[in-house]
PDB file of N, CA and C in Angstrom:
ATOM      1  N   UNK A   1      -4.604  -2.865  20.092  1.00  0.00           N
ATOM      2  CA  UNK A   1      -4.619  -3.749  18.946  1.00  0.00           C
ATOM      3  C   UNK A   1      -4.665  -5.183  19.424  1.00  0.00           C
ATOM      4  N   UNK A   2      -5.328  -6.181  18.755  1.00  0.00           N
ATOM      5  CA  UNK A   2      -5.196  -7.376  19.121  1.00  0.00           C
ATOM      6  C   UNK A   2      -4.545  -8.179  18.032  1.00  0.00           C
ATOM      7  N   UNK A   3      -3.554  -8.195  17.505  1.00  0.00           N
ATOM      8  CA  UNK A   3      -3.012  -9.187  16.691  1.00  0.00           C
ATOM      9  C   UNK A   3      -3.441 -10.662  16.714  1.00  0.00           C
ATOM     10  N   UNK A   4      -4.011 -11.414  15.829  1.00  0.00           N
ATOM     11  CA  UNK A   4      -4.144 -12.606  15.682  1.00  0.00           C
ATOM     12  C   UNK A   4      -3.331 -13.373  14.221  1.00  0.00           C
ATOM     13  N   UNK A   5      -2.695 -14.658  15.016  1.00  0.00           N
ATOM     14  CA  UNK A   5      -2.303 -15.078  14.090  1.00  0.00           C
ATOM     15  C   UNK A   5      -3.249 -15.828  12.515  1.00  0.00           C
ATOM     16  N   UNK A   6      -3.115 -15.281  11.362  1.00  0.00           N
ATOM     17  CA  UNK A   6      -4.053 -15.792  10.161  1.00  0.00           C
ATOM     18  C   UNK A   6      -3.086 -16.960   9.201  1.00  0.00           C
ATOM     19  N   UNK A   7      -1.744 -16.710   9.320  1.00  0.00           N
ATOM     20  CA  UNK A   7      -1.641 -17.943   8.181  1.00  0.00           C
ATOM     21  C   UNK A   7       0.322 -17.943   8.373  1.00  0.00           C
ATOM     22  N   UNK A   8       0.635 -19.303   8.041  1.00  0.00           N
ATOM     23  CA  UNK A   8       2.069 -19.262   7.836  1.00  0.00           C
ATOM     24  C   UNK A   8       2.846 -18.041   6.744  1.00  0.00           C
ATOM     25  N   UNK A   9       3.853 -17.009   7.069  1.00  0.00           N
ATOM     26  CA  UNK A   9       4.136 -16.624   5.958  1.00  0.00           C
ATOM     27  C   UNK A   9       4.403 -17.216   4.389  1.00  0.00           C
ATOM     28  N   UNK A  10       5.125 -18.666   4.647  1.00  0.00           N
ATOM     29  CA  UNK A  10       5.409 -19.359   3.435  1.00  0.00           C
ATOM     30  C   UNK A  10       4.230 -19.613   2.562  1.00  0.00           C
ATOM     31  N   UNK A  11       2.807 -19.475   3.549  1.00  0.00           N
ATOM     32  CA  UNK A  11       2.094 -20.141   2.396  1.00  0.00           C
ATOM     33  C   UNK A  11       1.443 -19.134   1.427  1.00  0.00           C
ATOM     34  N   UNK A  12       1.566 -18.056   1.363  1.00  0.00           N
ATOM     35  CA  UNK A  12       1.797 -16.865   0.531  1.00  0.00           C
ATOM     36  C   UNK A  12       2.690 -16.017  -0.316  1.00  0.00           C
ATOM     37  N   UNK A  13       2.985 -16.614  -1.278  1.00  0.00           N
ATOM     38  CA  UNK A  13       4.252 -16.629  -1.808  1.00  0.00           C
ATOM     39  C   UNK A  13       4.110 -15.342  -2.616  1.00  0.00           C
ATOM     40  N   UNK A  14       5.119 -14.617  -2.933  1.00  0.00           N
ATOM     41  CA  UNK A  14       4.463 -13.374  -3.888  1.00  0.00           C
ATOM     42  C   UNK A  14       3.568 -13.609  -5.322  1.00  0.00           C
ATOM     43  N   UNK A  15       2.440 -12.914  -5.140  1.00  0.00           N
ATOM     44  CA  UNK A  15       1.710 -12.324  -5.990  1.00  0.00           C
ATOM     45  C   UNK A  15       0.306 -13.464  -5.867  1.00  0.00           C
ATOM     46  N   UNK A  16       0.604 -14.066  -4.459  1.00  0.00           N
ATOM     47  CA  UNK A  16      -0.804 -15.097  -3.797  1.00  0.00           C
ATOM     48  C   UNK A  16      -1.307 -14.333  -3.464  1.00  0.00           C
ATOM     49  N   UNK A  17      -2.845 -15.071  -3.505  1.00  0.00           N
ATOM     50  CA  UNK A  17      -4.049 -15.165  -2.234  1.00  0.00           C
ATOM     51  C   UNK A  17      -4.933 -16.040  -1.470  1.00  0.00           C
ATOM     52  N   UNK A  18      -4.750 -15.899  -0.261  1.00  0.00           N
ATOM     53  CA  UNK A  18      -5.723 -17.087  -0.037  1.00  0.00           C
ATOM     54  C   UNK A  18      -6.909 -15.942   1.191  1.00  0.00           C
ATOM     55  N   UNK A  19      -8.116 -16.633   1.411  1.00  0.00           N
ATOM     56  CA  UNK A  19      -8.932 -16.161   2.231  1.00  0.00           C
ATOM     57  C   UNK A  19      -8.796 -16.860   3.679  1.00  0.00           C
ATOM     58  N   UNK A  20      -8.836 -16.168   4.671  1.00  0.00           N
ATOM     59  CA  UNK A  20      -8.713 -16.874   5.860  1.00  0.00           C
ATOM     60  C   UNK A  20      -9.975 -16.471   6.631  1.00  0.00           C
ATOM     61  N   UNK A  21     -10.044 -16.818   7.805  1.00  0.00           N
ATOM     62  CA  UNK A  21     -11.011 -16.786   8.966  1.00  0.00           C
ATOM     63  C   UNK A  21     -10.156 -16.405   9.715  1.00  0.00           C
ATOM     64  N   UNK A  22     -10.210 -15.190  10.438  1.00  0.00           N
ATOM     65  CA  UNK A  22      -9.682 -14.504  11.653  1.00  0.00           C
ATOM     66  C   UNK A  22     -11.118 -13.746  12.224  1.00  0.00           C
ATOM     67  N   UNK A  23     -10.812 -14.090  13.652  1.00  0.00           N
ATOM     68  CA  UNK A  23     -12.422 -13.686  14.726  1.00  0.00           C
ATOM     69  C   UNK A  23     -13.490 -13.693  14.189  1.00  0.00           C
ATOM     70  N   UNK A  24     -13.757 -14.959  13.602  1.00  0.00           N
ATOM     71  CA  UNK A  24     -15.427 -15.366  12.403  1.00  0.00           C
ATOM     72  C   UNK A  24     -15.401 -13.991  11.714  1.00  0.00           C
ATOM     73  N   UNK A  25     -14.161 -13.868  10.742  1.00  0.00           N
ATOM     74  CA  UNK A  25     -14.579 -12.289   9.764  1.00  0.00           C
ATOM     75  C   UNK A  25     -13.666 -13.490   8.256  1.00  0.00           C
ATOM     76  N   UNK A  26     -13.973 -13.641   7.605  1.00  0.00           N
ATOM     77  CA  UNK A  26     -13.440 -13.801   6.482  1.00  0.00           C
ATOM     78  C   UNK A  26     -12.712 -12.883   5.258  1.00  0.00           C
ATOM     79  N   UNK A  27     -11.238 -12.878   5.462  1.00  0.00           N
ATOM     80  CA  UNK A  27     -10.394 -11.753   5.395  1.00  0.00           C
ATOM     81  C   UNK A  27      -9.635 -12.534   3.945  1.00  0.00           C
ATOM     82  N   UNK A  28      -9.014 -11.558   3.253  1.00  0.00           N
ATOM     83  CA  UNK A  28      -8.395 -12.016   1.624  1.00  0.00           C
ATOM     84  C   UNK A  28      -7.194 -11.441   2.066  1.00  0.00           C
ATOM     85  N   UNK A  29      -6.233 -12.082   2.339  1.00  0.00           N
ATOM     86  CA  UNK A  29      -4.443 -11.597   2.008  1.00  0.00           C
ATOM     87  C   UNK A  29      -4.123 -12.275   1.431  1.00  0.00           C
ATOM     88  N   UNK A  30      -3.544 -11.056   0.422  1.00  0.00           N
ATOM     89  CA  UNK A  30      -3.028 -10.595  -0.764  1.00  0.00           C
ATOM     90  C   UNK A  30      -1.773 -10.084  -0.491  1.00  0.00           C
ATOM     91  N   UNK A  31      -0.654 -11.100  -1.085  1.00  0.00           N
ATOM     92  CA  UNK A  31       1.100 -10.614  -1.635  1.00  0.00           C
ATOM     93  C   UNK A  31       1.067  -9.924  -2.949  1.00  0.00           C
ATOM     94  N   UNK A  32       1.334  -9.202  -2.464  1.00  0.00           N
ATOM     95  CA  UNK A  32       1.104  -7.972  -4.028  1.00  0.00           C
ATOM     96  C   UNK A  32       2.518  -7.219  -3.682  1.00  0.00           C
ATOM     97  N   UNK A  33       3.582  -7.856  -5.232  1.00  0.00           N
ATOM     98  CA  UNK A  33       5.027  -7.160  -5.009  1.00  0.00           C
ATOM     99  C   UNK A  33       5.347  -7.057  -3.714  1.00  0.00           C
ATOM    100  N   UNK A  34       5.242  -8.539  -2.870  1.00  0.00           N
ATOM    101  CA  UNK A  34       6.444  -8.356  -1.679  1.00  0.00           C
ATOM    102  C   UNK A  34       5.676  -7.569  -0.524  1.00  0.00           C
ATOM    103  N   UNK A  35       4.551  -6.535  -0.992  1.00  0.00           N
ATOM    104  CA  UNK A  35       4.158  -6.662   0.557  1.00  0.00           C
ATOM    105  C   UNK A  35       2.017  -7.209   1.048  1.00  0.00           C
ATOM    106  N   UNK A  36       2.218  -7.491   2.054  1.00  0.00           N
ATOM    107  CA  UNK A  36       1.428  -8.294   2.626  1.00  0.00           C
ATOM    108  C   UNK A  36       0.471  -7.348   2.885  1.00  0.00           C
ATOM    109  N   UNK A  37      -1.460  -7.428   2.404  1.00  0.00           N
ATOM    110  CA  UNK A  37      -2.355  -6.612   2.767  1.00  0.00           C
ATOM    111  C   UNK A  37      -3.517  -7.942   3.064  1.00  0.00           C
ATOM    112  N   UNK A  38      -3.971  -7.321   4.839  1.00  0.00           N
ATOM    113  CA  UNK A  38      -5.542  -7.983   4.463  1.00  0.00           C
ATOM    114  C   UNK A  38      -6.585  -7.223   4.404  1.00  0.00           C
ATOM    115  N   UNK A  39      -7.232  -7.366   3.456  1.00  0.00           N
ATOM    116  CA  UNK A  39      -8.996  -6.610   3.126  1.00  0.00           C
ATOM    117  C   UNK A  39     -10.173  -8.259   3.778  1.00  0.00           C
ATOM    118  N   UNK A  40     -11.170  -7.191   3.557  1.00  0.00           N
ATOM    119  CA  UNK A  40     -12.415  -7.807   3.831  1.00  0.00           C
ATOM    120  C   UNK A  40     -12.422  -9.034   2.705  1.00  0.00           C
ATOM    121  N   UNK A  41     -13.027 -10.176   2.489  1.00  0.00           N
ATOM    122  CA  UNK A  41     -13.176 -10.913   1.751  1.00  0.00           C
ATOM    123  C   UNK A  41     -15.264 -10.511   0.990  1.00  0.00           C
ATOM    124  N   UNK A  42     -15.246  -9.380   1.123  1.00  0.00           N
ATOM    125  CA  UNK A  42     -16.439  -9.273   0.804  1.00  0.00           C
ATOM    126  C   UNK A  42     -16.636  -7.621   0.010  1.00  0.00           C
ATOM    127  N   UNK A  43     -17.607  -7.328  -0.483  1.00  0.00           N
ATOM    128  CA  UNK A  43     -17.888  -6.201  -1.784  1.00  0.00           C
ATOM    129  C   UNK A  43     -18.407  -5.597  -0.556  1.00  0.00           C
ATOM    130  N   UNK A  44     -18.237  -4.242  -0.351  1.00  0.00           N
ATOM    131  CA  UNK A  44     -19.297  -3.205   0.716  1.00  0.00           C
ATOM    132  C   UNK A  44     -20.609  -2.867   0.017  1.00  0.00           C
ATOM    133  N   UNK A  45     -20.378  -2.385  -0.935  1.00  0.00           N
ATOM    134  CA  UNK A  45     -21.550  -2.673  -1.754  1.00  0.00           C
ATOM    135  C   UNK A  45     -22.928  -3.844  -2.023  1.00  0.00           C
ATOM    136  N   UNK A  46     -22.187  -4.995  -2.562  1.00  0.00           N
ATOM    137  CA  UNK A  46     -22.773  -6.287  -3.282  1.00  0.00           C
ATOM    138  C   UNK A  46     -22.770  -7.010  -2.148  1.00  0.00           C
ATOM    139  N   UNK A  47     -22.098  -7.243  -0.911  1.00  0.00           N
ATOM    140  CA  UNK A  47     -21.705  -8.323  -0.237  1.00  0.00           C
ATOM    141  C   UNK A  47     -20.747  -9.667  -1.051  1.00  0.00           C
ATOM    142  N   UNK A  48     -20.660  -9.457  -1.832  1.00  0.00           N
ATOM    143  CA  UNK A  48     -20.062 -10.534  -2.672  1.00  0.00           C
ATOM    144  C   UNK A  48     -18.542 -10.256  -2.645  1.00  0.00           C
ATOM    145  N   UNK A  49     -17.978 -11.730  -2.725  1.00  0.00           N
ATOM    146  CA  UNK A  49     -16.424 -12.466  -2.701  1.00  0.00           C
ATOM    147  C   UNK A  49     -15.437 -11.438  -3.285  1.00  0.00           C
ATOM    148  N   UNK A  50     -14.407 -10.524  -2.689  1.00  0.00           N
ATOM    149  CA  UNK A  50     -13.628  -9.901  -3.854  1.00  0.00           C
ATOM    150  C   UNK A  50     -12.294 -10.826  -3.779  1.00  0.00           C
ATOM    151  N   UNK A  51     -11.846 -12.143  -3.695  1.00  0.00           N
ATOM    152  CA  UNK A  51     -10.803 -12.615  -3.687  1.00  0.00           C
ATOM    153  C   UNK A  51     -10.473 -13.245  -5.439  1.00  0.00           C
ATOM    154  N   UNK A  52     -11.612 -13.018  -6.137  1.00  0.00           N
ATOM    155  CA  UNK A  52     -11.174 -13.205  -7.567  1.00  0.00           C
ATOM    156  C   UNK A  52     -11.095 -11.540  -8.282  1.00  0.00           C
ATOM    157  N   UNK A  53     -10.626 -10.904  -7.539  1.00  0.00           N
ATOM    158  CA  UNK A  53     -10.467  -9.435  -8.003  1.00  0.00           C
ATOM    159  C   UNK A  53      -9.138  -9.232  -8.683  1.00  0.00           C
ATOM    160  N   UNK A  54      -9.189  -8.061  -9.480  1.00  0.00           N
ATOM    161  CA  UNK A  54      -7.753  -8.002 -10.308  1.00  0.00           C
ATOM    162  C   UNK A  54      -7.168  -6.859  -9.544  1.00  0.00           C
ATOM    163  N   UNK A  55      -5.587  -7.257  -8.881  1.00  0.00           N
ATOM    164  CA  UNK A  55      -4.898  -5.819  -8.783  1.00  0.00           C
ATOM    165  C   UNK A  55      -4.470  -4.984  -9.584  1.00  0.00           C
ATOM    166  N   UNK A  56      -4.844  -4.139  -9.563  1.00  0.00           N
ATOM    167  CA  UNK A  56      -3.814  -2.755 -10.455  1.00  0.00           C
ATOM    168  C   UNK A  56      -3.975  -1.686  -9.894  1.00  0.00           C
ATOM    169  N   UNK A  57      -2.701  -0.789 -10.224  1.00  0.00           N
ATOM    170  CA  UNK A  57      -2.127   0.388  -9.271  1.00  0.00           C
ATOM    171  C   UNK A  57      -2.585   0.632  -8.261  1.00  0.00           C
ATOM    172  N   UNK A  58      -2.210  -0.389  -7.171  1.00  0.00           N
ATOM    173  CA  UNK A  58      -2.244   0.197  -5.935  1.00  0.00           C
ATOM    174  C   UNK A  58      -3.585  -0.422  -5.385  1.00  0.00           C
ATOM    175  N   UNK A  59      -4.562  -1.097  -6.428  1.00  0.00           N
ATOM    176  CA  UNK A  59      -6.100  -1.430  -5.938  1.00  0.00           C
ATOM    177  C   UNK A  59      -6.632  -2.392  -6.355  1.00  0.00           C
ATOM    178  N   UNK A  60      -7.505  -2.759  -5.271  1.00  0.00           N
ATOM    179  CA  UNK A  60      -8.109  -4.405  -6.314  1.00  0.00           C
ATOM    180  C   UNK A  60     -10.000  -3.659  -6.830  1.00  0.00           C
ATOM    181  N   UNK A  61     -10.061  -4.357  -7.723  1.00  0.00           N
ATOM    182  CA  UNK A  61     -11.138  -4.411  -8.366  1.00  0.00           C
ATOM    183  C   UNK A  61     -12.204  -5.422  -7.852  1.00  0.00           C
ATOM    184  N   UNK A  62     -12.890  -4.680  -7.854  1.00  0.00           N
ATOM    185  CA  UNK A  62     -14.532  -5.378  -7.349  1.00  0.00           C
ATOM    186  C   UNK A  62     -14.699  -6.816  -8.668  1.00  0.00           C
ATOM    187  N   UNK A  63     -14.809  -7.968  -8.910  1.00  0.00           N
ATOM    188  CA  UNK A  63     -15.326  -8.538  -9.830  1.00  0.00           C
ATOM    189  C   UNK A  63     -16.321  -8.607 -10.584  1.00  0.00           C
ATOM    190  N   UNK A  64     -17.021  -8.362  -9.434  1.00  0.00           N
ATOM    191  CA  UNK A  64     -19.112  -7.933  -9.899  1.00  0.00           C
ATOM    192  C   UNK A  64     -19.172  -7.116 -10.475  1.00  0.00           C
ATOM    193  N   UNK A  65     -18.630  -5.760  -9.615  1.00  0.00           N
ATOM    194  CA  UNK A  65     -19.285  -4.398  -9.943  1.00  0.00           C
ATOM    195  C   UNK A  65     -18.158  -3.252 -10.355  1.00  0.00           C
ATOM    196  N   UNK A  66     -16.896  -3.536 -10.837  1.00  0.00           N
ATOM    197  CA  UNK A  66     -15.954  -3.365 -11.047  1.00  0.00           C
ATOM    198  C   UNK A  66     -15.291  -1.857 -10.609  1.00  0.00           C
ATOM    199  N   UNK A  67     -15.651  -1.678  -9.076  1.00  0.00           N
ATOM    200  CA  UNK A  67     -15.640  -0.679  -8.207  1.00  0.00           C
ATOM    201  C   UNK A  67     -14.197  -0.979  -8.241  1.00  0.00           C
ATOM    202  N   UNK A  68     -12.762   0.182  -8.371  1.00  0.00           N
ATOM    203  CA  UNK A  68     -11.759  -0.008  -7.114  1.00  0.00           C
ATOM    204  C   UNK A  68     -11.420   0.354  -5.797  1.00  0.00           C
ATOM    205  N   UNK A  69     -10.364  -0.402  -5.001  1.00  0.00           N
ATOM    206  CA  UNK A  69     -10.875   0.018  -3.773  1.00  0.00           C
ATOM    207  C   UNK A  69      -8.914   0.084  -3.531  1.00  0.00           C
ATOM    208  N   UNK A  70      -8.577   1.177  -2.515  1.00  0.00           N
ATOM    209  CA  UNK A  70      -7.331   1.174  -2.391  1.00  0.00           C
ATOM    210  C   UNK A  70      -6.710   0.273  -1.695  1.00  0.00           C
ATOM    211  N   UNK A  71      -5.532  -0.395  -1.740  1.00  0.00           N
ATOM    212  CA  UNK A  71      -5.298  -1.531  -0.847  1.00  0.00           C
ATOM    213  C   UNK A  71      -4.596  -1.421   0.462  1.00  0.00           C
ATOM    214  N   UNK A  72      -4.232   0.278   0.685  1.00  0.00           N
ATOM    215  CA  UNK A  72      -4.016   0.404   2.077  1.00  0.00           C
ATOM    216  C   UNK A  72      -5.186   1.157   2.609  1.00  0.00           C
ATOM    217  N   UNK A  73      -5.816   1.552   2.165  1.00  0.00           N
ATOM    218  CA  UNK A  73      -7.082   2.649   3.003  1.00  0.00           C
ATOM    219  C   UNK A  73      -8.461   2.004   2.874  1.00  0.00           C
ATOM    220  N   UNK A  74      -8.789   1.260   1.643  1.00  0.00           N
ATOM    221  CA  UNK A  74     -10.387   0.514   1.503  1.00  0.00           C
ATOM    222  C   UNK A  74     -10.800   1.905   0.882  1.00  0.00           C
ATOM    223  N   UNK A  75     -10.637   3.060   0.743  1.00  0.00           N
ATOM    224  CA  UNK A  75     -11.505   3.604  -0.119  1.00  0.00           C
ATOM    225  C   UNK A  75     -11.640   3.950  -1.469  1.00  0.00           C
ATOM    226  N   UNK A  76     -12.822   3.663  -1.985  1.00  0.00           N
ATOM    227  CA  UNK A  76     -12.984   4.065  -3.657  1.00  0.00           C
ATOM    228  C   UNK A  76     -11.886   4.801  -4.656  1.00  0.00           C
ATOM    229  N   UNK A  77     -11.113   4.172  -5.386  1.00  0.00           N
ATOM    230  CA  UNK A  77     -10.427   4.640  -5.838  1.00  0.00           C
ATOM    231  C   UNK A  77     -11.085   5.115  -7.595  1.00  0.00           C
ATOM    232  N   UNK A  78     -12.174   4.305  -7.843  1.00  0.00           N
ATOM    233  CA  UNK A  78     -12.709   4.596  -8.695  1.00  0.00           C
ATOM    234  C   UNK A  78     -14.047   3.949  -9.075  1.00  0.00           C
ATOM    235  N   UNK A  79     -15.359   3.946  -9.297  1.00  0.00           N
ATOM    236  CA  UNK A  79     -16.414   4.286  -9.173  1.00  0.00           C
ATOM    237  C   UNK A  79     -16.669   2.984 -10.344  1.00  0.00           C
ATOM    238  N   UNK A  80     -17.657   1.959 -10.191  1.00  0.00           N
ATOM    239  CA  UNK A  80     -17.671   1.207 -11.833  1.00  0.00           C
ATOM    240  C   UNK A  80     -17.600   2.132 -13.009  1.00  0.00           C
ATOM    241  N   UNK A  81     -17.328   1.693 -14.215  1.00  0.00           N
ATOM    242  CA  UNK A  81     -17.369   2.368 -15.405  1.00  0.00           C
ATOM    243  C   UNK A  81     -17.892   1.723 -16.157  1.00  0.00           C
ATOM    244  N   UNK A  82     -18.792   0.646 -15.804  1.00  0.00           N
ATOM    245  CA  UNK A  82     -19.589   0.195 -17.177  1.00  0.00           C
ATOM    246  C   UNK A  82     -20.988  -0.226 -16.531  1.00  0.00           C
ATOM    247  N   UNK A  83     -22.369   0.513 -16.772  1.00  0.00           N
ATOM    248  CA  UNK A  83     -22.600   1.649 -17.964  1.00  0.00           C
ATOM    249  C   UNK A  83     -22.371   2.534 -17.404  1.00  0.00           C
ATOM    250  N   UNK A  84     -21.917   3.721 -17.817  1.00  0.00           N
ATOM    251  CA  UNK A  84     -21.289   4.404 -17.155  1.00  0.00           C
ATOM    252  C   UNK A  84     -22.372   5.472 -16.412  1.00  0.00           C
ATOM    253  N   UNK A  85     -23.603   5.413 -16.554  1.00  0.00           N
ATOM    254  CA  UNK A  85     -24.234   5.820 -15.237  1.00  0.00           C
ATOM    255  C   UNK A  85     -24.595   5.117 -13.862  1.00  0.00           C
ATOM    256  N   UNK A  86     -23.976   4.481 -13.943  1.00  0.00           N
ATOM    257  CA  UNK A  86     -24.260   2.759 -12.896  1.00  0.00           C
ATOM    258  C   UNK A  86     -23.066   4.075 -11.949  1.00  0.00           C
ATOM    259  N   UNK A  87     -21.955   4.425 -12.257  1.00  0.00           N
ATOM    260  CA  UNK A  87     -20.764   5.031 -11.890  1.00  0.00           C
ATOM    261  C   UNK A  87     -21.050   6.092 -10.932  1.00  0.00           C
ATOM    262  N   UNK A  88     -21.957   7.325 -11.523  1.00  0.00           N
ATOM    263  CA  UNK A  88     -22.320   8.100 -10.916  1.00  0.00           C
ATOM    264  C   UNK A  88     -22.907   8.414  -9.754  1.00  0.00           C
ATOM    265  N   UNK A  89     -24.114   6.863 -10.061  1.00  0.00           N
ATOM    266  CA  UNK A  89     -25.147   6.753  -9.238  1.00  0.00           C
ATOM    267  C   UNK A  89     -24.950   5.915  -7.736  1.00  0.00           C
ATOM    268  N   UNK A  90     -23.861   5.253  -8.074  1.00  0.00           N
ATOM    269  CA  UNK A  90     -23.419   4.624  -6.982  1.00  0.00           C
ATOM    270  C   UNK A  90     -22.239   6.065  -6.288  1.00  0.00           C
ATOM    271  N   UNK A  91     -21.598   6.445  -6.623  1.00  0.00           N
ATOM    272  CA  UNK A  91     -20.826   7.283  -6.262  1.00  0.00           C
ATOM    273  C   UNK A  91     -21.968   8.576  -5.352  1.00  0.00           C
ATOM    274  N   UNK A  92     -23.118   8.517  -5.692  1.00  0.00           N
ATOM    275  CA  UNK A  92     -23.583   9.527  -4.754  1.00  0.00           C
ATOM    276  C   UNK A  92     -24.376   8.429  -4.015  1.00  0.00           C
ATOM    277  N   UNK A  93     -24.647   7.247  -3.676  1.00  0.00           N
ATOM    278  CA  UNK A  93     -25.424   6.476  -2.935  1.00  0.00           C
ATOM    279  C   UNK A  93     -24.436   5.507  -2.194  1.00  0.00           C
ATOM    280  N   UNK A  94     -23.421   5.369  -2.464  1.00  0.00           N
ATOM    281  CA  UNK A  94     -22.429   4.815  -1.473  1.00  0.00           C
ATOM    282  C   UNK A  94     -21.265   5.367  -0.747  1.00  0.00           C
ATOM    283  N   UNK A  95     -21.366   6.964  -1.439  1.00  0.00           N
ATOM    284  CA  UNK A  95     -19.891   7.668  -0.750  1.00  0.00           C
ATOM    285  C   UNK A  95     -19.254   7.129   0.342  1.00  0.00           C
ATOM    286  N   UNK A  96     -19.531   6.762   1.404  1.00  0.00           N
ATOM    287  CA  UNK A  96     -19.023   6.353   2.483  1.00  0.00           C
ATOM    288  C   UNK A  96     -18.544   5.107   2.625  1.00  0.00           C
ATOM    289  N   UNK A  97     -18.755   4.301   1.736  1.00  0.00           N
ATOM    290  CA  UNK A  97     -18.975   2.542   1.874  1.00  0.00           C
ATOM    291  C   UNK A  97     -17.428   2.232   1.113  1.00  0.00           C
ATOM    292  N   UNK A  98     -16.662   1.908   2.179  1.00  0.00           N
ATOM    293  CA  UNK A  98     -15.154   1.793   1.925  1.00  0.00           C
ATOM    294  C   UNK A  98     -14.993   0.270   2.311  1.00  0.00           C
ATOM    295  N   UNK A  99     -14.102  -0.553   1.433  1.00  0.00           N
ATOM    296  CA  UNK A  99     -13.616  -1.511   1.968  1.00  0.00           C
ATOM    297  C   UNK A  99     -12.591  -1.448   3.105  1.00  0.00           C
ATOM    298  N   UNK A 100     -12.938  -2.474   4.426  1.00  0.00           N
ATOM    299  CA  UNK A 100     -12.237  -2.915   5.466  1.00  0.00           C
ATOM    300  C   UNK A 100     -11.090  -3.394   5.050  1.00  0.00           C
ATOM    301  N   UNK A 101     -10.021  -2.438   5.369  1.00  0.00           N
ATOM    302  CA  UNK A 101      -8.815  -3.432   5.365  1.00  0.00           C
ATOM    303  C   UNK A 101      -8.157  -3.287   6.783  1.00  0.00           C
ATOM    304  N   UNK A 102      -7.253  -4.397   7.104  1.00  0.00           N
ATOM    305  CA  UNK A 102      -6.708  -4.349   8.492  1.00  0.00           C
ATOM    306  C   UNK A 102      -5.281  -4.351   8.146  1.00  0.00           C
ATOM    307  N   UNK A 103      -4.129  -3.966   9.478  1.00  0.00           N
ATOM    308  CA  UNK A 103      -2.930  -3.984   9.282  1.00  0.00           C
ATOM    309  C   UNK A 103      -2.858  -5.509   9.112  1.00  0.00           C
ATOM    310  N   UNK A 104      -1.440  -5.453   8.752  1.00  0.00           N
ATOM    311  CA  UNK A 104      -0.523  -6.568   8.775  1.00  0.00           C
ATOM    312  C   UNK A 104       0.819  -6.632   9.479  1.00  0.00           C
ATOM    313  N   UNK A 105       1.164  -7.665  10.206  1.00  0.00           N
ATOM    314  CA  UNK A 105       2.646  -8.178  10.144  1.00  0.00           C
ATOM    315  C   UNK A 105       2.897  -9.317  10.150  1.00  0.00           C
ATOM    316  N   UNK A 106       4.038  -9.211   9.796  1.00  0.00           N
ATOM    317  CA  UNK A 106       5.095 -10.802   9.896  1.00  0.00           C
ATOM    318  C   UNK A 106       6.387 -10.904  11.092  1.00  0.00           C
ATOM    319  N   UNK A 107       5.592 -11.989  11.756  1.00  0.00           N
ATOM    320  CA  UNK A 107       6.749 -12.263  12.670  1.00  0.00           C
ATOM    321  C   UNK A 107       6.759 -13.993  12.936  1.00  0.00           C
ATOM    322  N   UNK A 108       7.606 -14.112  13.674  1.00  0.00           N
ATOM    323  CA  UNK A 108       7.531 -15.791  14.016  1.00  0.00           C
ATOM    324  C   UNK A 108       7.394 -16.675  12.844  1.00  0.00           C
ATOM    325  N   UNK A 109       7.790 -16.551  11.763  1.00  0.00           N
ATOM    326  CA  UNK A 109       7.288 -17.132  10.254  1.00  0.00           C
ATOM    327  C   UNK A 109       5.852 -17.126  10.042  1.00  0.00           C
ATOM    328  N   UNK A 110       5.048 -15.855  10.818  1.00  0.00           N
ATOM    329  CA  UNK A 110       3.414 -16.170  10.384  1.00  0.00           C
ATOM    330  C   UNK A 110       3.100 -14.694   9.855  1.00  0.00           C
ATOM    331  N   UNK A 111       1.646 -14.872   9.278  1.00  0.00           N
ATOM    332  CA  UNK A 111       1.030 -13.576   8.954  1.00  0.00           C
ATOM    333  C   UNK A 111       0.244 -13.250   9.967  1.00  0.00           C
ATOM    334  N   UNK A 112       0.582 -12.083  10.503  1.00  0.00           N
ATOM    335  CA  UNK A 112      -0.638 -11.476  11.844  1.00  0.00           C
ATOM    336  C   UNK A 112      -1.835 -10.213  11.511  1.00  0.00           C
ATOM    337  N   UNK A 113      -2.822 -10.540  12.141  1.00  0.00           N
ATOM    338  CA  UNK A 113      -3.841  -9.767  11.510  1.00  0.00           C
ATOM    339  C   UNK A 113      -4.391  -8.809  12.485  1.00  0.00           C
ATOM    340  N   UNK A 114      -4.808  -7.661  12.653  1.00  0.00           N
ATOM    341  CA  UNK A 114      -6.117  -7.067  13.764  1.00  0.00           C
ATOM    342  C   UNK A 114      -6.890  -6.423  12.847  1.00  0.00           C
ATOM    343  N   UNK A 115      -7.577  -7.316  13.228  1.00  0.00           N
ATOM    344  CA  UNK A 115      -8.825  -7.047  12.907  1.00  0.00           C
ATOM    345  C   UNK A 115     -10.064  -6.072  13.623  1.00  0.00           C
ATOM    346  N   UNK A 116      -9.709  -5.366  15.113  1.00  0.00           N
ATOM    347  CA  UNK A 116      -9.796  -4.556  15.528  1.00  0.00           C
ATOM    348  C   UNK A 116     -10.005  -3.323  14.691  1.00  0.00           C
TER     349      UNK A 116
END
């Protein structure tokens, strides 16, 4: 593992996000109830920004394409639903296409990332 340091813990206060740069990858940690996750700052799908995504149970939502994705594993937790053949069709043409997420810790008052 290579741990790199991404951001002061303080400056993530619960239920923040900010996007960082760790090893030229642009990463979204997210305080969600107290604990600390970083994902990809990008859609596997769309390529597009998911740091204006909504959490709920356990997953953030795609903004674009309103895919969820789990926030410890990156995979599909549920498929878009609007129109709802958009759902299907991506579900057999992207099966595999999981969002990157990396561990986390906190030590030294910082957030650490591998991105490995």
């Amino acid at each position: 593992m290579a741990w790199l340091k991404a951001l002061a813990e303080d400056a993530l206060k619960t239920g923040g996000r900010q996007v960082v740069e760790v090893a030229q990858r642009k990463i979204l940690l997210l305080n969600h109830e107290g604990q600390v996750y970083a994902i990809a700052n990008q859609c596997p799908h769309l390529k597009l920004p998911m740091n204006k995504g909504k959490i709920t149970d356990g997953a953030i939502v795609c903004p674009w394409h309103r895919s969820a994705f789990d926030l410890c594993s990156g995979e599909v937790k549920d498929w878009t639903p609007f129109p709802p053949v958009v759902g299907k069709v991506m579900a057999m043409v992207s099966a595999e296409k999981t969002l990157p997420v990396f561990p986390t810790r906190i030590e030294d008052g910082s957030i650490w990332v591998d991105v490995e």
